[in-house]
Protein backbone atom coordinates (compact mmCIF):
# COMPACT_ATOMS: atom_id res chain seq x y z
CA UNK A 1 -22.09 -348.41 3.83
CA UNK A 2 -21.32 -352.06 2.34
CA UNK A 3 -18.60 -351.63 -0.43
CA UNK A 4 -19.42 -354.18 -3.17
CA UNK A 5 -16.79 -355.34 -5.93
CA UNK A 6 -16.26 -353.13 -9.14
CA UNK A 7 -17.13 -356.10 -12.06
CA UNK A 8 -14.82 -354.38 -14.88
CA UNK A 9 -16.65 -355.49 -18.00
CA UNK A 10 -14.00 -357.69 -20.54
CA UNK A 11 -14.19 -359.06 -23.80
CA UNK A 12 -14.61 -357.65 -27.39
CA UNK A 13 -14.79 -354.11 -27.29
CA UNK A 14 -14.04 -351.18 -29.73
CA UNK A 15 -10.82 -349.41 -29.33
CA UNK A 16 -11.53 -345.23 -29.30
CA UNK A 17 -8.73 -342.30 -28.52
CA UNK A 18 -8.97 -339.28 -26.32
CA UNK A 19 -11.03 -336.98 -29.17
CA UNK A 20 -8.75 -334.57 -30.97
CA UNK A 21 -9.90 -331.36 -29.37
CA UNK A 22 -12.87 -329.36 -30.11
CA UNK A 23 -14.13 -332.24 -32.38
CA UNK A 24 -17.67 -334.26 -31.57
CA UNK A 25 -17.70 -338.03 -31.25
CA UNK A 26 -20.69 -339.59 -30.79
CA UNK A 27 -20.37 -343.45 -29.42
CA UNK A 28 -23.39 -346.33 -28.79
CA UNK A 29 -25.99 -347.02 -31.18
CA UNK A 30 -29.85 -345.85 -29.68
CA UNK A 31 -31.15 -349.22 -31.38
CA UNK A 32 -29.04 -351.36 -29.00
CA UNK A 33 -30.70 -353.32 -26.05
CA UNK A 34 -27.65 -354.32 -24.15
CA UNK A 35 -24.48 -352.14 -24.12
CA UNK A 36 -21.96 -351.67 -26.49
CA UNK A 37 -18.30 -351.69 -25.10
CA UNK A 38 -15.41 -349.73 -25.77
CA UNK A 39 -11.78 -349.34 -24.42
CA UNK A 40 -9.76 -346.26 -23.68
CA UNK A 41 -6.01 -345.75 -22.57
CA UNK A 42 -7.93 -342.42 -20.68
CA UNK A 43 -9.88 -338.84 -21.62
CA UNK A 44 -8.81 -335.76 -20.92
CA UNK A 45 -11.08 -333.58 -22.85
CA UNK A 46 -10.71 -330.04 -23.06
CA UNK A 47 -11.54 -326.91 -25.52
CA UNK A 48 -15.09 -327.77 -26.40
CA UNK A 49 -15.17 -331.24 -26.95
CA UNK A 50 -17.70 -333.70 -26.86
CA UNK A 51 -18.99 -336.82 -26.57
CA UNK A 52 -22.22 -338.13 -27.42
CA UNK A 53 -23.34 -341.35 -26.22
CA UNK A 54 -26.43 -342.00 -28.42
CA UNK A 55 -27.26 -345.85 -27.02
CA UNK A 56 -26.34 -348.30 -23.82
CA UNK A 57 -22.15 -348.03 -23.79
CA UNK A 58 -19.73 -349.58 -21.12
CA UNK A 59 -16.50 -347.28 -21.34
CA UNK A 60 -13.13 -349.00 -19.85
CA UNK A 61 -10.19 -346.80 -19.20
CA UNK A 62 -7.14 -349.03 -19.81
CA UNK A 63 -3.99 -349.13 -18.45
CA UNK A 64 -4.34 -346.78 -15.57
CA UNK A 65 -6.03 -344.30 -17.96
CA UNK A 66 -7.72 -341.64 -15.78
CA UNK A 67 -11.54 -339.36 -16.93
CA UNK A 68 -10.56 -336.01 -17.28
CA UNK A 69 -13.58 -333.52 -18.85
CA UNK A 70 -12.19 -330.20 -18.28
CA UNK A 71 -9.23 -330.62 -15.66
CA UNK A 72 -6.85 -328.60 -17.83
CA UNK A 73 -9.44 -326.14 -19.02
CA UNK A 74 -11.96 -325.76 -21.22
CA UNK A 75 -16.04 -326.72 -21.50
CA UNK A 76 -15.72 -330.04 -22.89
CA UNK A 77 -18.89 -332.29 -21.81
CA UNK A 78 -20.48 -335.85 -22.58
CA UNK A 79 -23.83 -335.73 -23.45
CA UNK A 80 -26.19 -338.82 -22.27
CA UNK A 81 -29.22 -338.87 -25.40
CA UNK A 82 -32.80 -340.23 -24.02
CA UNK A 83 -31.94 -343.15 -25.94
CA UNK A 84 -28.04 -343.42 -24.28
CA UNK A 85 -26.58 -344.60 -20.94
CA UNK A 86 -23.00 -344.42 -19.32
CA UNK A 87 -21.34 -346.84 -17.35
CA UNK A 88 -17.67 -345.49 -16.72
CA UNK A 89 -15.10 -347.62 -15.34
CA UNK A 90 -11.47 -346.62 -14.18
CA UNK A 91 -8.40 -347.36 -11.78
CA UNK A 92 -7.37 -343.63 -12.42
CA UNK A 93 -8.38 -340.27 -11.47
CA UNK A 94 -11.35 -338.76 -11.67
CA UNK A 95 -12.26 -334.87 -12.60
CA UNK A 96 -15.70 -333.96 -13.86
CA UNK A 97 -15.09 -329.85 -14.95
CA UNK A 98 -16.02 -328.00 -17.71
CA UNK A 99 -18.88 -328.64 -19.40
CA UNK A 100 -19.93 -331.50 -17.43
CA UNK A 101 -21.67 -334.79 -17.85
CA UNK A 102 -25.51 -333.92 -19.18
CA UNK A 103 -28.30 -336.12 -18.49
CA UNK A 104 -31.04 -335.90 -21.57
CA UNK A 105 -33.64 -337.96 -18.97
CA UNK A 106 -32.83 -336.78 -15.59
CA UNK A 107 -32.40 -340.29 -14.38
CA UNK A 108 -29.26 -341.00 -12.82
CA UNK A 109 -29.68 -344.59 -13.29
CA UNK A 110 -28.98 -343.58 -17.02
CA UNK A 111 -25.08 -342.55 -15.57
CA UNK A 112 -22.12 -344.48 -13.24
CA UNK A 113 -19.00 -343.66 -12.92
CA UNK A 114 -17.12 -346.52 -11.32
CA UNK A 115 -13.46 -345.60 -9.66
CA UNK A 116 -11.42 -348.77 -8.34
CA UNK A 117 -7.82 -346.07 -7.40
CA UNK A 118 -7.03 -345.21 -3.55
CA UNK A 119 -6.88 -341.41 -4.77
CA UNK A 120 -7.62 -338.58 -2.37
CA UNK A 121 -7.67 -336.12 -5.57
CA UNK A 122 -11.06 -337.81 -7.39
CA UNK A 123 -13.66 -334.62 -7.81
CA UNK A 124 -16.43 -332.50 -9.69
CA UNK A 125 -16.57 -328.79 -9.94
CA UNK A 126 -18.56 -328.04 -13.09
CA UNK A 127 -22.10 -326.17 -13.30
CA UNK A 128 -23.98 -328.84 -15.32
CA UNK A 129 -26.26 -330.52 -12.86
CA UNK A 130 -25.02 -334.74 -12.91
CA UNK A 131 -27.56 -336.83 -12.47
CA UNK A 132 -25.87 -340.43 -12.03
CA UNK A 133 -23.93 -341.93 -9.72
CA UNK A 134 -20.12 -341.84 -8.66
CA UNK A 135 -18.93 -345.21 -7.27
CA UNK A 136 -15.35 -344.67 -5.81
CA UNK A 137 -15.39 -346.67 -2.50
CA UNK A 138 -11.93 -346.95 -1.84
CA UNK A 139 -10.63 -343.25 -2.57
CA UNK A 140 -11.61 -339.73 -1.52
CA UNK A 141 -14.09 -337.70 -3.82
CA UNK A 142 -14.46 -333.87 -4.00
CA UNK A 143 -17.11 -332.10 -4.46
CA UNK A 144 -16.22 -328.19 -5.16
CA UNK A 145 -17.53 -325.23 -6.61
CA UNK A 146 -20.30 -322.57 -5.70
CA UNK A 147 -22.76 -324.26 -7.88
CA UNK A 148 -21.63 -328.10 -8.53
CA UNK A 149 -24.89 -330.27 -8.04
CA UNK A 150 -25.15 -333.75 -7.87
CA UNK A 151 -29.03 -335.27 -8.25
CA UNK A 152 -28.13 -339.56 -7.77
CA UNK A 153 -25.63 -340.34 -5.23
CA UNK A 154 -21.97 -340.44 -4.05
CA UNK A 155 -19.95 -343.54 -2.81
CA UNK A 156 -16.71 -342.52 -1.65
CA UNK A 157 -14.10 -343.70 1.10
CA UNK A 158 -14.10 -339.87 2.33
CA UNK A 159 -16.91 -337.11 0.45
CA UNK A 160 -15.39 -333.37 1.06
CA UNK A 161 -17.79 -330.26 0.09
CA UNK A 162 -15.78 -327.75 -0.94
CA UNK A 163 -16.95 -324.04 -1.91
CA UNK A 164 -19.63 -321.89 -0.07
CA UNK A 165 -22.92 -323.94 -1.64
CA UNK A 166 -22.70 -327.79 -3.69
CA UNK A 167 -25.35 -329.71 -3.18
CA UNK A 168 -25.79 -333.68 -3.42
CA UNK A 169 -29.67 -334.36 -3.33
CA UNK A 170 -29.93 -338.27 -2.91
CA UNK A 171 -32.35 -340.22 -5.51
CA UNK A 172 -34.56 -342.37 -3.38
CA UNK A 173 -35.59 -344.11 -6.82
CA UNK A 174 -31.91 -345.47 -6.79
CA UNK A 175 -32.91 -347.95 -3.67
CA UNK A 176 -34.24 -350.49 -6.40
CA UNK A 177 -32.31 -350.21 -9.06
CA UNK A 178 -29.37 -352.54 -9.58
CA UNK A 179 -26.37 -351.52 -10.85
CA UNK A 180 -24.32 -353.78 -13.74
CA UNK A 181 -21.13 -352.60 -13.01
CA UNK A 182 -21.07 -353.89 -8.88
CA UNK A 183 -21.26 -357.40 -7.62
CA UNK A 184 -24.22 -356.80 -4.95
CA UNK A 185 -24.68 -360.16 -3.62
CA UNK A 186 -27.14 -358.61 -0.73
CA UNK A 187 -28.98 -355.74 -0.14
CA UNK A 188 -30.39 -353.35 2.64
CA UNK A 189 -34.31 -353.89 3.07
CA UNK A 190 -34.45 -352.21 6.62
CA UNK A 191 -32.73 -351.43 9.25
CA UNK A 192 -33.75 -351.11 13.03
CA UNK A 193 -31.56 -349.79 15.90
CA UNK A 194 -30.63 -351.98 18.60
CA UNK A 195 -29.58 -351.44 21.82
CA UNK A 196 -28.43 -353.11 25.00
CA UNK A 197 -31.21 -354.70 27.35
């Protein structure tokens, strides 16, 4: 698997706060064409929290922040509208519990989660179906639970499957689709084995 630079977006961006919890924020405009981008010093939602993304949004944890949803309890979620999409970036951990990230469209193109850290704690064990993508090539990724599934795809250093049943069912859609938030200067067309003559 090639491992492509994380391009953190920069520039003029909108400041927002871990949400006070059990309260409903709802971030991105669904008018916007191109993505709106806002800063965070890191989430960790928990109760019942949530956060709507209701247009195109770019998300930057700051400072080392990490994106908790549910590590220390709760069903907090982010909902993705039809008209939304989620591009997450962090040098921090990762934990997607609770309530999950939900997917309005079912297209994980609409979702990425982009992790830059050398973790081996990075991991998912919530029963909302994600359908997006989890870009973490340098670090370890979970994924735990009885019922965690994953509809998109996983890039991780190391991918564990914990529990007795997760599933990761691979988007062959996602083969053509180019991602903002890498620098993919090439790209696999085929591939044909070769062997000594």
């Amino acid at each position: 698997q090639p491992v492509f630079d994380i391009k953190t977006p920069t520039g003029t961006g909108t400041t927002i706060f871990n949400p006070t919890t059990n309260s409903t924020t709802t971030i991105g405009v669904s008018t916007d064409t191109s993505p709106r981008l806002y800063y965070c010093n890191g989430l960790d939602m928990t109760g019942t929290t949530k956060i709507i993304v209701d247009g195109p949004v770019q998300l930057v944890m700051t400072g080392g922040g990490a994106f908790y949803i549910g590590l220390h309890g709760g069903t907090p979620s982010i909902q993705i509208n039809a008209t939304g999409s989620l591009e997450a970036f962090t040098t921090g951990d990762i934990a997607i519990y609770g309530g999950g990230i939900s997917n309005a469209t079912k297209n994980p193109k609409k979702i990425a989660v982009y992790g830059t850290n050398t973790l081996t704690v990075p991991d998912m064990n919530t029963t909302t179906p994600f359908y997006g993508v989890i870009y973490t090539p340098t670090g370890n990724f979970t994924v735990a639970g009885n019922t965690t599934s994953i509809y998109g795809a996983v890039v991780a250093k190391k991918i564990s499957l914990t529990g007795s049943a997760p599933a990761i069912h691979y988007d062959l859609n996602l083969r053509q689709e180019v991602f903002t938030g890498i620098d993919t200067p090439f790209s696999v067309a085929n591939l044909s084995e070769a062997t000594n003559l």
